[in-house]
Protein backbone atom coordinates (compact mmCIF):
# COMPACT_ATOMS: atom_id res chain seq x y z
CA UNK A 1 -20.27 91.32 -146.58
CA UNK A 2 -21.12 88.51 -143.93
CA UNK A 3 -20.47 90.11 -140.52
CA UNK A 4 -17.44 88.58 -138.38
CA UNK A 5 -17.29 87.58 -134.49
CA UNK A 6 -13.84 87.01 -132.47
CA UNK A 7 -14.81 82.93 -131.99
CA UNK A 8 -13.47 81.95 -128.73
CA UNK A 9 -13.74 78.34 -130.33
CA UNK A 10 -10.83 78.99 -132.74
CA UNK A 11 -9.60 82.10 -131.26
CA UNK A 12 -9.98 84.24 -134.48
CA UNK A 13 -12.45 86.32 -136.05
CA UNK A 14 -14.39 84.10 -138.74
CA UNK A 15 -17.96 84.76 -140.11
CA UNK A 16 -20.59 85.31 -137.30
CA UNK A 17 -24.10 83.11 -136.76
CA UNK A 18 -27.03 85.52 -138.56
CA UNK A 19 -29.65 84.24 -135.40
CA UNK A 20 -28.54 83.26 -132.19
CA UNK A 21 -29.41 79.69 -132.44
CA UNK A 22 -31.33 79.27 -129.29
CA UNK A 23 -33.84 81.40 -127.49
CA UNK A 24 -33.00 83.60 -124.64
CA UNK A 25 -29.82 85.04 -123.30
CA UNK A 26 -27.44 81.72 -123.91
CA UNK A 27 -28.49 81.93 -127.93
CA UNK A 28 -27.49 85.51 -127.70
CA UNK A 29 -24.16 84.78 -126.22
CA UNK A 30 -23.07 82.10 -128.90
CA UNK A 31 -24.22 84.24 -131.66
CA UNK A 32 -21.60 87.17 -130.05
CA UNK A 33 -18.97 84.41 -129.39
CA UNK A 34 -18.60 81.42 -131.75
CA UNK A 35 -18.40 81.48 -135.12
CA UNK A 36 -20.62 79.88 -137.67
CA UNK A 37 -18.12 77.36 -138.32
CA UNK A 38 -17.01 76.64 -134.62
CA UNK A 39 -21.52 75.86 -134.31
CA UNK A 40 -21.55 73.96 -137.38
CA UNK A 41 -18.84 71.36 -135.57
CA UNK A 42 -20.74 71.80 -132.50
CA UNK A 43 -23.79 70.43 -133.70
CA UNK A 44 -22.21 67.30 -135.32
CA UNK A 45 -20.41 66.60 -131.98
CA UNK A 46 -23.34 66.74 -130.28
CA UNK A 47 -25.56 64.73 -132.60
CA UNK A 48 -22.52 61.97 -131.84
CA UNK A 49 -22.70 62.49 -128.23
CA UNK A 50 -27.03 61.95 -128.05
CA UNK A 51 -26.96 58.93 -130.08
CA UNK A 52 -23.64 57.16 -128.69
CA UNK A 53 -24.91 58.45 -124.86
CA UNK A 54 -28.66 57.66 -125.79
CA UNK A 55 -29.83 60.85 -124.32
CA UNK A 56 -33.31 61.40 -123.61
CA UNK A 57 -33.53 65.39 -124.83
CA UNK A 58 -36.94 65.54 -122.56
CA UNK A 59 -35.10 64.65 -119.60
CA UNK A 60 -33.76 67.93 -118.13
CA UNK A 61 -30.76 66.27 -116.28
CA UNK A 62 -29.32 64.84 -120.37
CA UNK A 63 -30.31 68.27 -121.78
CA UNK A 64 -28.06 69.93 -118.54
CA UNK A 65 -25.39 67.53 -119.16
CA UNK A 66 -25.21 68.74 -122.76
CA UNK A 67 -24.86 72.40 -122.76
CA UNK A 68 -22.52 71.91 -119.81
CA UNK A 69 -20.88 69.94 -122.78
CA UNK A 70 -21.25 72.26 -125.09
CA UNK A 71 -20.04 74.99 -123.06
CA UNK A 72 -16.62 73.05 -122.39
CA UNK A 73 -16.48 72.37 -126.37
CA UNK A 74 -16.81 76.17 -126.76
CA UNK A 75 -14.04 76.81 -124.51
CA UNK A 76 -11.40 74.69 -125.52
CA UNK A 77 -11.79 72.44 -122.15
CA UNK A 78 -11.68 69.23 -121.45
CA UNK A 79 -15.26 68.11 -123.09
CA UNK A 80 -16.89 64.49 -123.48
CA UNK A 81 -15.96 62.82 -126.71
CA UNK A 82 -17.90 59.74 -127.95
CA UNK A 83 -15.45 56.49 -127.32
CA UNK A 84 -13.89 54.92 -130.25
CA UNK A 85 -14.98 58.05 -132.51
CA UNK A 86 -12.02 60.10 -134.28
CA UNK A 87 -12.70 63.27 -135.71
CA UNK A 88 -11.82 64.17 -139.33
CA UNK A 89 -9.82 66.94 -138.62
């Protein structure tokens, strides 16, 4: 059986990440906190946002600007969405 986190994403428990998916302390806090599903969508979003935004991932200022973005996603605020994209919800 596939253990379950509370996603604070979707605000219900759904089947967890197996490995955080970053080093260090922030990797261990998504894996705790968002669901495999909620990081699945996550990572499409923010494939849309580095190629629409042309972000330079060795520049620490884009790479900043994106977990602050990804943080925001996480939490159900108001987060940067690529213009003239519409989700297939």
């Amino acid at each position: 059986m596939s253990k379950t986190v509370f996603c604070k994403k979707y605000q219900k428990e759904l089947p967890a990440l197996n490995v955080p998916p970053m080093p260090g302390p922030k990797g261990i806090e998504i894996q705790e906190n968002v669901s495999q599903e909620a990081w699945e969508k996550w990572k499409s979003h923010q494939t849309t946002l580095i190629n629409e935004k042309h972000l330079d991932m060795s520049d620490p200022e884009n790479r900043k600007w994106l977990m602050i973005q990804m943080d925001k996603f996480f939490n159900n605020e108001d987060y940067e969405k690529a213009s003239g994209f519409k989700a297939l919800d």
